[in-house]
PDB file of N, CA and C in Angstrom:
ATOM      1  N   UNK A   1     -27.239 -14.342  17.914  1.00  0.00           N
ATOM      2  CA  UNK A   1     -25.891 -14.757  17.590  1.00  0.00           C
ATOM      3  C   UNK A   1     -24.871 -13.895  18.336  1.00  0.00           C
ATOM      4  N   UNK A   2     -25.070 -12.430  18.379  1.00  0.00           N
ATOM      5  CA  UNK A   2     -24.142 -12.052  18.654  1.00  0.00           C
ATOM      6  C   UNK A   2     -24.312 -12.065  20.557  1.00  0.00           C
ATOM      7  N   UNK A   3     -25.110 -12.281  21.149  1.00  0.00           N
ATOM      8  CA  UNK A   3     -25.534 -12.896  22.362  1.00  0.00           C
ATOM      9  C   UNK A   3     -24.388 -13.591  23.079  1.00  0.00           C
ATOM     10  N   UNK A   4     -24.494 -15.085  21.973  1.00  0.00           N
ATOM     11  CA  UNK A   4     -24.313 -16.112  22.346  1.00  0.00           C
ATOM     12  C   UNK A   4     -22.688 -15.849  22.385  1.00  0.00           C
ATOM     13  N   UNK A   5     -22.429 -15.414  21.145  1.00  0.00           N
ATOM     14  CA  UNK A   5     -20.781 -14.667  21.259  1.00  0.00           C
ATOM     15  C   UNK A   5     -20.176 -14.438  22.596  1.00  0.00           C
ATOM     16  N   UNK A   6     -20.693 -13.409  22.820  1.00  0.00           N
ATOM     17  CA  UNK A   6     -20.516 -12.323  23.599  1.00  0.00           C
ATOM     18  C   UNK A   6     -20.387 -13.497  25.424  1.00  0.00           C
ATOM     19  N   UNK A   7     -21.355 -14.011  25.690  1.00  0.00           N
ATOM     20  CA  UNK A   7     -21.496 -15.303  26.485  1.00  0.00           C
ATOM     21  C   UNK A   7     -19.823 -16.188  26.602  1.00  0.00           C
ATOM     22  N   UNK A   8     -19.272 -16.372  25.173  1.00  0.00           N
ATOM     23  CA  UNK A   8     -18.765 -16.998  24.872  1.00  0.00           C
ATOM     24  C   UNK A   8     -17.013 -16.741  25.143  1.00  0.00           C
ATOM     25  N   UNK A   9     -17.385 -15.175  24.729  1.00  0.00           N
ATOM     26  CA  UNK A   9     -16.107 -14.548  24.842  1.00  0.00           C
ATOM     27  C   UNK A   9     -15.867 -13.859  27.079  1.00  0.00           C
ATOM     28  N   UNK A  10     -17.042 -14.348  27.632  1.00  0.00           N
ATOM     29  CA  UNK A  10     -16.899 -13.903  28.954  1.00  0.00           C
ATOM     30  C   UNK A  10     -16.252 -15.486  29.565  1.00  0.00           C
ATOM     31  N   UNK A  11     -16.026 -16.744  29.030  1.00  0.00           N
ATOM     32  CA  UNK A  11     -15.271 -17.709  29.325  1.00  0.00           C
ATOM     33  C   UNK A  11     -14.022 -17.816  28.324  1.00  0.00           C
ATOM     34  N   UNK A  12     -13.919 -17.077  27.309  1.00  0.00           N
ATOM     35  CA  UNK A  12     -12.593 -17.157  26.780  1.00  0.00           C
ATOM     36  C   UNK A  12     -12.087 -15.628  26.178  1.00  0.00           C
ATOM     37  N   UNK A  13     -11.571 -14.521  27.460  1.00  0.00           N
ATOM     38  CA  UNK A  13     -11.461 -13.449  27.204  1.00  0.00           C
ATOM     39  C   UNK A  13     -10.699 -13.161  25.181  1.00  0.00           C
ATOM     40  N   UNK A  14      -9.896 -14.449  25.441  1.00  0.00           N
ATOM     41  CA  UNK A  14      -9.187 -14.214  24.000  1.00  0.00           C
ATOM     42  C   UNK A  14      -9.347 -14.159  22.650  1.00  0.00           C
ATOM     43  N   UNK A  15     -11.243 -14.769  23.002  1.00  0.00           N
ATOM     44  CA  UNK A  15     -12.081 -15.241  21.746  1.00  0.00           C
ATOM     45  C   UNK A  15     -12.256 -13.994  20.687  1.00  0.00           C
ATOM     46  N   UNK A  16     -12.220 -13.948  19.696  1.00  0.00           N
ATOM     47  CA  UNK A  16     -12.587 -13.048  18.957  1.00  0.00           C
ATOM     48  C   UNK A  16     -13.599 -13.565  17.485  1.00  0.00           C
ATOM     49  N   UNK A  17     -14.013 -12.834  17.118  1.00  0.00           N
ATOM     50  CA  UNK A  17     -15.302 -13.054  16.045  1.00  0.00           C
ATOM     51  C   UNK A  17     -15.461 -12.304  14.824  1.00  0.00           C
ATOM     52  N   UNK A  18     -15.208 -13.063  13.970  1.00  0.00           N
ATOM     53  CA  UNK A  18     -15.609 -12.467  12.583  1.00  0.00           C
ATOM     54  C   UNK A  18     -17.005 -12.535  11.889  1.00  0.00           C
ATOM     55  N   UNK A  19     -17.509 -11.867  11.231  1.00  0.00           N
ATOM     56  CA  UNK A  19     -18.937 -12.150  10.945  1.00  0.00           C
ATOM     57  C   UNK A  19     -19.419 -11.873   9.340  1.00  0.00           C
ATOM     58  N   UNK A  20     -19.409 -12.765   8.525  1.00  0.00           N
ATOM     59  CA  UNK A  20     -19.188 -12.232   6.841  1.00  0.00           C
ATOM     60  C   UNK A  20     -20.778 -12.685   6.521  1.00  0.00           C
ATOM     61  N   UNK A  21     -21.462 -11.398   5.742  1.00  0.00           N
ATOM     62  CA  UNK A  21     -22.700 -11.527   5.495  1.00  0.00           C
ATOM     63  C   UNK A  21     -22.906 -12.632   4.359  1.00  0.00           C
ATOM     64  N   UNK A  22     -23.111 -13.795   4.427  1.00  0.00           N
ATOM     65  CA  UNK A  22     -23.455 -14.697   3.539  1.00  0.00           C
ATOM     66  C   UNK A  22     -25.090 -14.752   2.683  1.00  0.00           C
ATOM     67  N   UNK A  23     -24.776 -15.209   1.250  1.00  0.00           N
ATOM     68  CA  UNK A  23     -26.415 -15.564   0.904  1.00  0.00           C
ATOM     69  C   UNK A  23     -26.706 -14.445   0.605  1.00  0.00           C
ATOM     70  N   UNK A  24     -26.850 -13.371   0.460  1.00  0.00           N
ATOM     71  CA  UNK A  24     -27.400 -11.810   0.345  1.00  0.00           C
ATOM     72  C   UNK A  24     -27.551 -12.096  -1.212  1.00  0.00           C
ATOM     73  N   UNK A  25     -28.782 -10.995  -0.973  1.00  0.00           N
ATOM     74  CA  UNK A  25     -29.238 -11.143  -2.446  1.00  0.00           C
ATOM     75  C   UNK A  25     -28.993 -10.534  -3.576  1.00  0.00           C
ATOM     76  N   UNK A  26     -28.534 -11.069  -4.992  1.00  0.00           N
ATOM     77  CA  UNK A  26     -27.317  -9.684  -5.305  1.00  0.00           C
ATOM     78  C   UNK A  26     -28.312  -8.336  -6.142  1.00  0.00           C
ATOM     79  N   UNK A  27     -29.572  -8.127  -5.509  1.00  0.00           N
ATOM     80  CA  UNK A  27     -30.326  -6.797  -6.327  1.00  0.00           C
ATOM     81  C   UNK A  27     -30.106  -5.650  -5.465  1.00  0.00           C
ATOM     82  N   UNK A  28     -29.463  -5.158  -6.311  1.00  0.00           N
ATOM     83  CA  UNK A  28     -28.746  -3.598  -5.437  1.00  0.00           C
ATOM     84  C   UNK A  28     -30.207  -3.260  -4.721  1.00  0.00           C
ATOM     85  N   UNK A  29     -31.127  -2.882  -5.151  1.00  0.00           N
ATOM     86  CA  UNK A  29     -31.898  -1.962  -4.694  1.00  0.00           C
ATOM     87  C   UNK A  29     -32.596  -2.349  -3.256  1.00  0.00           C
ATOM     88  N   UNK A  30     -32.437  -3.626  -3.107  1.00  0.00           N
ATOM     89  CA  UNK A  30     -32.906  -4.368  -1.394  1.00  0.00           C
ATOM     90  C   UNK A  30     -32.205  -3.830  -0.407  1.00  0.00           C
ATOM     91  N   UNK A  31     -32.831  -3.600   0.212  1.00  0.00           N
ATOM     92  CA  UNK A  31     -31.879  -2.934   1.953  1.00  0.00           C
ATOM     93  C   UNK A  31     -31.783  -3.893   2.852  1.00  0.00           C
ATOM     94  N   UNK A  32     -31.597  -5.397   2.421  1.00  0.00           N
ATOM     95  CA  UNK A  32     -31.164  -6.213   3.651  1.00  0.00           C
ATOM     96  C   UNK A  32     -30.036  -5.714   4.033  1.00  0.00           C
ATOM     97  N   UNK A  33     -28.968  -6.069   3.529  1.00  0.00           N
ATOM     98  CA  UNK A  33     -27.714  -5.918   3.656  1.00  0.00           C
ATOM     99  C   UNK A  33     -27.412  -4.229   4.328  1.00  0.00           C
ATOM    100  N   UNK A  34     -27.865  -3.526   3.985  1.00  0.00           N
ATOM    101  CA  UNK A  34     -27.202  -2.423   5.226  1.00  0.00           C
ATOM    102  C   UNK A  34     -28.632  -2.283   6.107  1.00  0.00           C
ATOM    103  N   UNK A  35     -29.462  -2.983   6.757  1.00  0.00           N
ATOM    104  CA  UNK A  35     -30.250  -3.565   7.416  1.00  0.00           C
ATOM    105  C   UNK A  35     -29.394  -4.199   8.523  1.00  0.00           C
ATOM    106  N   UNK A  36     -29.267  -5.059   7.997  1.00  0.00           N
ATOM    107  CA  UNK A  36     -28.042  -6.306   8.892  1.00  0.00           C
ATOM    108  C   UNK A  36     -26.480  -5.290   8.996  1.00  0.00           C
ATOM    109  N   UNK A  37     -26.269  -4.936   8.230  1.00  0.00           N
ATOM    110  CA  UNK A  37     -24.797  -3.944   8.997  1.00  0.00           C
ATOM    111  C   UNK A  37     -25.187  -3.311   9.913  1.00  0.00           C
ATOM    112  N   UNK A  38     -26.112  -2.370   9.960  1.00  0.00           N
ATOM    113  CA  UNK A  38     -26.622  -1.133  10.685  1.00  0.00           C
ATOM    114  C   UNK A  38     -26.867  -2.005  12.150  1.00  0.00           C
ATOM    115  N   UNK A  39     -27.439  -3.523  12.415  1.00  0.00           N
ATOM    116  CA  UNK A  39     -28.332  -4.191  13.359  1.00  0.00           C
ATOM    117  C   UNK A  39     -26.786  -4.778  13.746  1.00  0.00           C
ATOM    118  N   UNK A  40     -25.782  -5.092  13.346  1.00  0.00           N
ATOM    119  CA  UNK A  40     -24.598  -5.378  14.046  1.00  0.00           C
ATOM    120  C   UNK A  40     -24.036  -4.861  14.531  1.00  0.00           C
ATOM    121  N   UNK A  41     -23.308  -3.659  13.662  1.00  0.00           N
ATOM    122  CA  UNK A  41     -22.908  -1.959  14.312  1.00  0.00           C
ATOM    123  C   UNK A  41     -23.671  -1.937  15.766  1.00  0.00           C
ATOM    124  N   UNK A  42     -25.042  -2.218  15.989  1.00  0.00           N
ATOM    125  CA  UNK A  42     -26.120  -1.170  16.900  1.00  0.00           C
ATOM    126  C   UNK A  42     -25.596  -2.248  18.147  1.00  0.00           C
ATOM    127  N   UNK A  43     -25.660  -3.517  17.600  1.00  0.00           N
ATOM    128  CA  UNK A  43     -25.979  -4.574  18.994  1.00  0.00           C
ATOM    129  C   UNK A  43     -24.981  -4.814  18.849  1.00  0.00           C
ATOM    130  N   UNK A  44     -23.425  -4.382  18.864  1.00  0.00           N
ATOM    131  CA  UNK A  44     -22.093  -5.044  18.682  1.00  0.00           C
ATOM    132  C   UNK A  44     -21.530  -4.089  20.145  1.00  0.00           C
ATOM    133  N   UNK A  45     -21.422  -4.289  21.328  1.00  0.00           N
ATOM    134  CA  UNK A  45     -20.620  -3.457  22.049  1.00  0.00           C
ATOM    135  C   UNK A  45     -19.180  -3.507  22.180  1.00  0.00           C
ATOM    136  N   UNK A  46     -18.460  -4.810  21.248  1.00  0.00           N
ATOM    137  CA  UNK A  46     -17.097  -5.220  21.700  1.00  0.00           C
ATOM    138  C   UNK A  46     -16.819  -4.934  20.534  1.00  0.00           C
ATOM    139  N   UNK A  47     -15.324  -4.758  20.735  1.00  0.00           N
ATOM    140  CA  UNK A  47     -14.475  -4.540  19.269  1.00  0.00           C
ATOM    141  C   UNK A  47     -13.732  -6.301  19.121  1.00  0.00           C
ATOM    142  N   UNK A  48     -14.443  -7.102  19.576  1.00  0.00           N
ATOM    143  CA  UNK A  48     -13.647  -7.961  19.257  1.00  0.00           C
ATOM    144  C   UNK A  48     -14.600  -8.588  18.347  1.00  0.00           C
ATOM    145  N   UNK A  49     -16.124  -8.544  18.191  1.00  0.00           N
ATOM    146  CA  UNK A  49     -16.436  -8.554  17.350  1.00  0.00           C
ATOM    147  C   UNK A  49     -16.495  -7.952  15.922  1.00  0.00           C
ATOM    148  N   UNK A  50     -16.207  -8.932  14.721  1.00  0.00           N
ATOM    149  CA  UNK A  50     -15.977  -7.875  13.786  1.00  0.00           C
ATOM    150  C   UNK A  50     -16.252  -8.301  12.405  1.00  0.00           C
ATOM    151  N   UNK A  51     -17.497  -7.072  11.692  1.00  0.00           N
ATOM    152  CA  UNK A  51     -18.169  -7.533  10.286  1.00  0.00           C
ATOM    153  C   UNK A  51     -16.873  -7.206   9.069  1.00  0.00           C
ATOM    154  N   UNK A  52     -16.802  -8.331   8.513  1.00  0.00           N
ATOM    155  CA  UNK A  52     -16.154  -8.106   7.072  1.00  0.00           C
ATOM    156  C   UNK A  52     -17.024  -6.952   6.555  1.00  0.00           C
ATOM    157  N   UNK A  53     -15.912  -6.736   5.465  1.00  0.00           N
ATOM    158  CA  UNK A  53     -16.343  -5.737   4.461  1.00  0.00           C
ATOM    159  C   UNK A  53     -16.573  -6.337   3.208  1.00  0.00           C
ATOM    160  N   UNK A  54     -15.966  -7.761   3.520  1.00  0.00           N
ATOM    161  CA  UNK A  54     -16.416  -8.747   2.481  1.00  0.00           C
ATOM    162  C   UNK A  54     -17.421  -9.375   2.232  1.00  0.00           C
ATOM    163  N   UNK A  55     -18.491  -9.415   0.944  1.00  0.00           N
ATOM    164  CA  UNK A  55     -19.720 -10.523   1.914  1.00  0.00           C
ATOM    165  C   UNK A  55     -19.814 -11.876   0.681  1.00  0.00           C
ATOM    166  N   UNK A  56     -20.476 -12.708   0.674  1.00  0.00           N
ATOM    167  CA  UNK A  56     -21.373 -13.362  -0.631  1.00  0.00           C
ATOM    168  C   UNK A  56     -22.322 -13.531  -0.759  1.00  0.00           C
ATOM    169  N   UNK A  57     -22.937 -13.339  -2.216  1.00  0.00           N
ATOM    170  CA  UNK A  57     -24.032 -12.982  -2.526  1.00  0.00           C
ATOM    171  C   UNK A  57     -24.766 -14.359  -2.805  1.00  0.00           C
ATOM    172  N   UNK A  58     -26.067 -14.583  -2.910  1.00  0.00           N
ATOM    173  CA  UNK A  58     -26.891 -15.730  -3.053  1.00  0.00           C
ATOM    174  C   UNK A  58     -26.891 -16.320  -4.836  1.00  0.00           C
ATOM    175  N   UNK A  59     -26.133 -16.831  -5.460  1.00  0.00           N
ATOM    176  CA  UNK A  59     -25.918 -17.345  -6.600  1.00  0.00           C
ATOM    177  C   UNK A  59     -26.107 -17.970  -7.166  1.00  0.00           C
ATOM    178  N   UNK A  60     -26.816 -18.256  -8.227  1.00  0.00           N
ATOM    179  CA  UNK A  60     -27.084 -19.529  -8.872  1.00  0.00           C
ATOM    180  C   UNK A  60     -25.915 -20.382  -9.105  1.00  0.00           C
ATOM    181  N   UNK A  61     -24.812 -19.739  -9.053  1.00  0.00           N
ATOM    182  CA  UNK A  61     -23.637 -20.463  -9.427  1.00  0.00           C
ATOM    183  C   UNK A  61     -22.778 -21.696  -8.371  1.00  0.00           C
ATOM    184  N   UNK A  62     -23.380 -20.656  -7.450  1.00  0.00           N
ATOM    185  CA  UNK A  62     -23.142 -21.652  -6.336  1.00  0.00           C
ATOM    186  C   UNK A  62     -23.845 -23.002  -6.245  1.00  0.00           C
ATOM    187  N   UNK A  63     -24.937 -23.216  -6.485  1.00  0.00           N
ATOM    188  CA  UNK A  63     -25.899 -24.523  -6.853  1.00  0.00           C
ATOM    189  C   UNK A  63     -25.217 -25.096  -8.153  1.00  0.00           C
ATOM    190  N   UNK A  64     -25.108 -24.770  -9.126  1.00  0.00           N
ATOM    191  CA  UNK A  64     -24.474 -25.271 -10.717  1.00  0.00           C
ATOM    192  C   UNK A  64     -23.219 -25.525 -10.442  1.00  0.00           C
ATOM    193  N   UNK A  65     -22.143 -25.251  -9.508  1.00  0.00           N
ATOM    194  CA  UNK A  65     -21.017 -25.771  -9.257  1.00  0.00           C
ATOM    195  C   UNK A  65     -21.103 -26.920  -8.601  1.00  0.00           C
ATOM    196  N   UNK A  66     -21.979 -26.804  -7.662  1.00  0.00           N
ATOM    197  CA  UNK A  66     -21.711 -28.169  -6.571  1.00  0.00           C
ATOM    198  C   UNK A  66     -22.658 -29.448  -7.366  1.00  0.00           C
ATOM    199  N   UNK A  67     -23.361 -29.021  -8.341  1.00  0.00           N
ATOM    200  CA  UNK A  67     -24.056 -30.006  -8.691  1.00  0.00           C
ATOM    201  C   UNK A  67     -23.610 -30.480  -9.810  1.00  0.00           C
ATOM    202  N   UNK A  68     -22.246 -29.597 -10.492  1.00  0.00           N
ATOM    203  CA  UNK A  68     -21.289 -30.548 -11.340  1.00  0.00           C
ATOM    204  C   UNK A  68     -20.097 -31.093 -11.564  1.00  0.00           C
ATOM    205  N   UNK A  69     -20.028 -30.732  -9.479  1.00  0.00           N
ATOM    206  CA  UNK A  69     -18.617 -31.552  -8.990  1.00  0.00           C
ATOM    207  C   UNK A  69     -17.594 -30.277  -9.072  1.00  0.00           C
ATOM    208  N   UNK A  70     -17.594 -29.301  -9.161  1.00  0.00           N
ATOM    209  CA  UNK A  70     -16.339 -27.831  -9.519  1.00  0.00           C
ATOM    210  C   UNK A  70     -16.756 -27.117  -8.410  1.00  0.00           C
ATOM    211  N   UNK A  71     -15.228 -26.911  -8.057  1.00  0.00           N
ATOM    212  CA  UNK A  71     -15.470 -25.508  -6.817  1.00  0.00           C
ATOM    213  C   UNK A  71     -15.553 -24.049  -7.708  1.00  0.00           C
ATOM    214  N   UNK A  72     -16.483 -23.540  -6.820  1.00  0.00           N
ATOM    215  CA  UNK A  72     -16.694 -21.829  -7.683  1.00  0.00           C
ATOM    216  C   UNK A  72     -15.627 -21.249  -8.530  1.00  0.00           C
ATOM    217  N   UNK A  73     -14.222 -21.447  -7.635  1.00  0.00           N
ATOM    218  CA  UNK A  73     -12.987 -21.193  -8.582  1.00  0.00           C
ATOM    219  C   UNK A  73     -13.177 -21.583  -9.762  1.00  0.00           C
ATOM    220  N   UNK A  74     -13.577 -23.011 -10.443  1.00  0.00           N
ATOM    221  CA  UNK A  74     -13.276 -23.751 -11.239  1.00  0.00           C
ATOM    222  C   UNK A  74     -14.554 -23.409 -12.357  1.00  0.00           C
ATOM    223  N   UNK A  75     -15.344 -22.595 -11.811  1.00  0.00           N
ATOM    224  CA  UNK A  75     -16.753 -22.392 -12.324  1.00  0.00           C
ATOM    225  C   UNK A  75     -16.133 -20.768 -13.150  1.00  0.00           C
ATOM    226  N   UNK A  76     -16.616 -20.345 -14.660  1.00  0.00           N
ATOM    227  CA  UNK A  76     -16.277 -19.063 -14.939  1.00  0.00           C
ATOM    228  C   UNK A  76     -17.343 -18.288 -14.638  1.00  0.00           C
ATOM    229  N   UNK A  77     -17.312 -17.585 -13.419  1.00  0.00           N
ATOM    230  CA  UNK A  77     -18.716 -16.952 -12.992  1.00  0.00           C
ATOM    231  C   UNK A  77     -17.569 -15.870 -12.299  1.00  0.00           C
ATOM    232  N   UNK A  78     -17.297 -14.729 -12.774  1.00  0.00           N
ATOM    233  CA  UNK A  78     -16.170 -13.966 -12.752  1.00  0.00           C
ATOM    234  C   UNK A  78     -17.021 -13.191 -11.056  1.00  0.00           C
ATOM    235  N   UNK A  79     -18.083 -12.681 -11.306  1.00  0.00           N
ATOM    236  CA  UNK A  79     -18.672 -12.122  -9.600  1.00  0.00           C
ATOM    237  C   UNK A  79     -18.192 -13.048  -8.722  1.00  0.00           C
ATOM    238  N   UNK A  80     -18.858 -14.407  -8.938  1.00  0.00           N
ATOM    239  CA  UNK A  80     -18.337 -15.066  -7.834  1.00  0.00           C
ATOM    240  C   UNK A  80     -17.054 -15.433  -7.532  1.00  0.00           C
ATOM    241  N   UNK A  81     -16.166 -15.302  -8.593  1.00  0.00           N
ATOM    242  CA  UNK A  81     -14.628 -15.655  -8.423  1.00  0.00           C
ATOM    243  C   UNK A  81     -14.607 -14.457  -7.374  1.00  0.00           C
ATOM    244  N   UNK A  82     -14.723 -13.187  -7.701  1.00  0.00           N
ATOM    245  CA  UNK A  82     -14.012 -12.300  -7.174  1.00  0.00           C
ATOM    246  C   UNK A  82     -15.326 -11.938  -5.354  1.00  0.00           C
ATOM    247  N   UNK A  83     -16.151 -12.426  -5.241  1.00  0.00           N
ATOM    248  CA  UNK A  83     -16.188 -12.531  -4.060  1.00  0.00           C
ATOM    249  C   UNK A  83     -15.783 -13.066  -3.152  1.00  0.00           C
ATOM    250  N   UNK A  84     -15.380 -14.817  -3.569  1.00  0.00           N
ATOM    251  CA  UNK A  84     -14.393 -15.275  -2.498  1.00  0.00           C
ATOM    252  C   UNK A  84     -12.906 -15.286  -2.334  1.00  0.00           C
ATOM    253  N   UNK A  85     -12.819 -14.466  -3.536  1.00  0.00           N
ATOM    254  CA  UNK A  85     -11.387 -14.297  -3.575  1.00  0.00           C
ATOM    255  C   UNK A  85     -11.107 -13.415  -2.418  1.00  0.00           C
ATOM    256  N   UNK A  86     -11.958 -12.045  -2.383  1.00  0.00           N
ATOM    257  CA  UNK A  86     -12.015 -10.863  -1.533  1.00  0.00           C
ATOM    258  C   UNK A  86     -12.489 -11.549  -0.149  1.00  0.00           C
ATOM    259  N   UNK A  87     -13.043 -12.116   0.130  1.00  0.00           N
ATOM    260  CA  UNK A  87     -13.294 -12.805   1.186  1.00  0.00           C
ATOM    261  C   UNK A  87     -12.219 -13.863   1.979  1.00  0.00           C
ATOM    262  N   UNK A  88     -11.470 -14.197   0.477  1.00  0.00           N
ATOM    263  CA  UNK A  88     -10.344 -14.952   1.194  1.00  0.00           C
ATOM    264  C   UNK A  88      -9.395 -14.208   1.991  1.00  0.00           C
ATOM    265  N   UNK A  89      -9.000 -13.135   0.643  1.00  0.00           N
ATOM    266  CA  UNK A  89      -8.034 -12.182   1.459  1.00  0.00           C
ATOM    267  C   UNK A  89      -8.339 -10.899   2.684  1.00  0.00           C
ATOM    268  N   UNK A  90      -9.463 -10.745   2.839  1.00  0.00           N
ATOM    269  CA  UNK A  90     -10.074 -10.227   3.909  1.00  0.00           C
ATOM    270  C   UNK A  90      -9.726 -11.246   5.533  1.00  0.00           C
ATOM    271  N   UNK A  91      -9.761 -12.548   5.259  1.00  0.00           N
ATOM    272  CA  UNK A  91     -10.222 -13.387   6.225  1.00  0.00           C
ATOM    273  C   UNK A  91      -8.777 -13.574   6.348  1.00  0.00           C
ATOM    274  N   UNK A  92      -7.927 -13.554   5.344  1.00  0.00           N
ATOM    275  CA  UNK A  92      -6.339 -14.087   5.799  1.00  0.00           C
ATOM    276  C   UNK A  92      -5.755 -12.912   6.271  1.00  0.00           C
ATOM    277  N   UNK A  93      -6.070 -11.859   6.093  1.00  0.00           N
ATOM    278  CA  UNK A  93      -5.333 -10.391   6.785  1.00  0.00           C
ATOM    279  C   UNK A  93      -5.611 -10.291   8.263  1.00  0.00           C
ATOM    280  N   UNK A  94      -7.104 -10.674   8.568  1.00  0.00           N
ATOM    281  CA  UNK A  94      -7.495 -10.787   9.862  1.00  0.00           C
ATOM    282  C   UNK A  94      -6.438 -11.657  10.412  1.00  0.00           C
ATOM    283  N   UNK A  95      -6.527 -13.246   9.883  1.00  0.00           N
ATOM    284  CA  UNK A  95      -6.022 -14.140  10.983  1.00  0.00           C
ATOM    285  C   UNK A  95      -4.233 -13.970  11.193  1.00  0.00           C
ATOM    286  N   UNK A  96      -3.658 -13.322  10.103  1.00  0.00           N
ATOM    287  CA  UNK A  96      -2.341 -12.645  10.359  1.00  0.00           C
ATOM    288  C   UNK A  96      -1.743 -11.939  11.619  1.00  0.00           C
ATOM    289  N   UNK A  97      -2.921 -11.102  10.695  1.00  0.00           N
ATOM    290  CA  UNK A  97      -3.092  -9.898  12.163  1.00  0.00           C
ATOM    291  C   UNK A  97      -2.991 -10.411  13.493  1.00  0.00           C
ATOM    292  N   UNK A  98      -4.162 -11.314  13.638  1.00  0.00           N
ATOM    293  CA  UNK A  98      -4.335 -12.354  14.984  1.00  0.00           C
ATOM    294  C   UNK A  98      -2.940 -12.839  15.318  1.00  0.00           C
ATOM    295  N   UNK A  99      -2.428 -13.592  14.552  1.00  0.00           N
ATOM    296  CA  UNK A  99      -0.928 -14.447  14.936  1.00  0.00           C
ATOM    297  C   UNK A  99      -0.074 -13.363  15.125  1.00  0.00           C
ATOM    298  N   UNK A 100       0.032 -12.502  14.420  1.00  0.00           N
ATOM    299  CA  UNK A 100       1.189 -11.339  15.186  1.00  0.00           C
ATOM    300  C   UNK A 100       1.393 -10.775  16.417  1.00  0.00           C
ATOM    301  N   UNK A 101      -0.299 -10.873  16.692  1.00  0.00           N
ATOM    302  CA  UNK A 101      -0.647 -10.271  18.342  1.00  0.00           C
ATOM    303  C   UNK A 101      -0.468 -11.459  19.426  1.00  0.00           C
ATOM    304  N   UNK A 102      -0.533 -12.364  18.721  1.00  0.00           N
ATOM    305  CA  UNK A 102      -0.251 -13.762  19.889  1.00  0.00           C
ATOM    306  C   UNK A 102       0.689 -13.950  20.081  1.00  0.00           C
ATOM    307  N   UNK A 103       2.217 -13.414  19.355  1.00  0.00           N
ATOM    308  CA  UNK A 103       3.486 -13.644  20.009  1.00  0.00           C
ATOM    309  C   UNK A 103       4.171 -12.362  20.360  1.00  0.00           C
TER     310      UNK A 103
END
């Protein structure tokens, strides 16, 4: 992935990349997740690539929402409220950021 990026951003110098760890599994004690940070950090040479600090976790709630018509918001599953909430506002600070630098 981050390859293909990188490929991607040598025909559009302006491209930039966000990368939010999705699906992760929420048992603290697994080392995927700083597994996969550590393997992005290592193979990331551009700063235009760039890992949230935000991620989401793999949820049952996420299946029980979509299968009774409610977006997660609408679901009282207070973790998951507050992961995409943090994810929202993570992702809207970035693209701010972005539009400020474009004019």
């Amino acid at each position: 992935m981050l390859e293909r990026i990188e490929q991607l951003q040598e025909l559009n110098e302006n491209l930039r990349a966000l990368i939010v760890i999705n699906r992760m599994p929420t048992i603290p004690t697994l080392k995927e997740r700083q597994a996969l940070i550590e393997f992005i950090k290592e193979n990331n040479p551009s700063d235009r690539i760039t890992l949230l600090e935000s991620s989401l976790s793999e949820r049952i709630v996420y299946k029980r929402s979509v299968s009774e018509g409610l977006g997660v918001m609408e679901y009282s599953d207070k973790k998951a409220i507050n992961e995409w909430v943090n994810f929202y506002n993570e992702l809207k600070s970035h693209l701010e950021k972005e539009k400020r630098h474009a004019f």
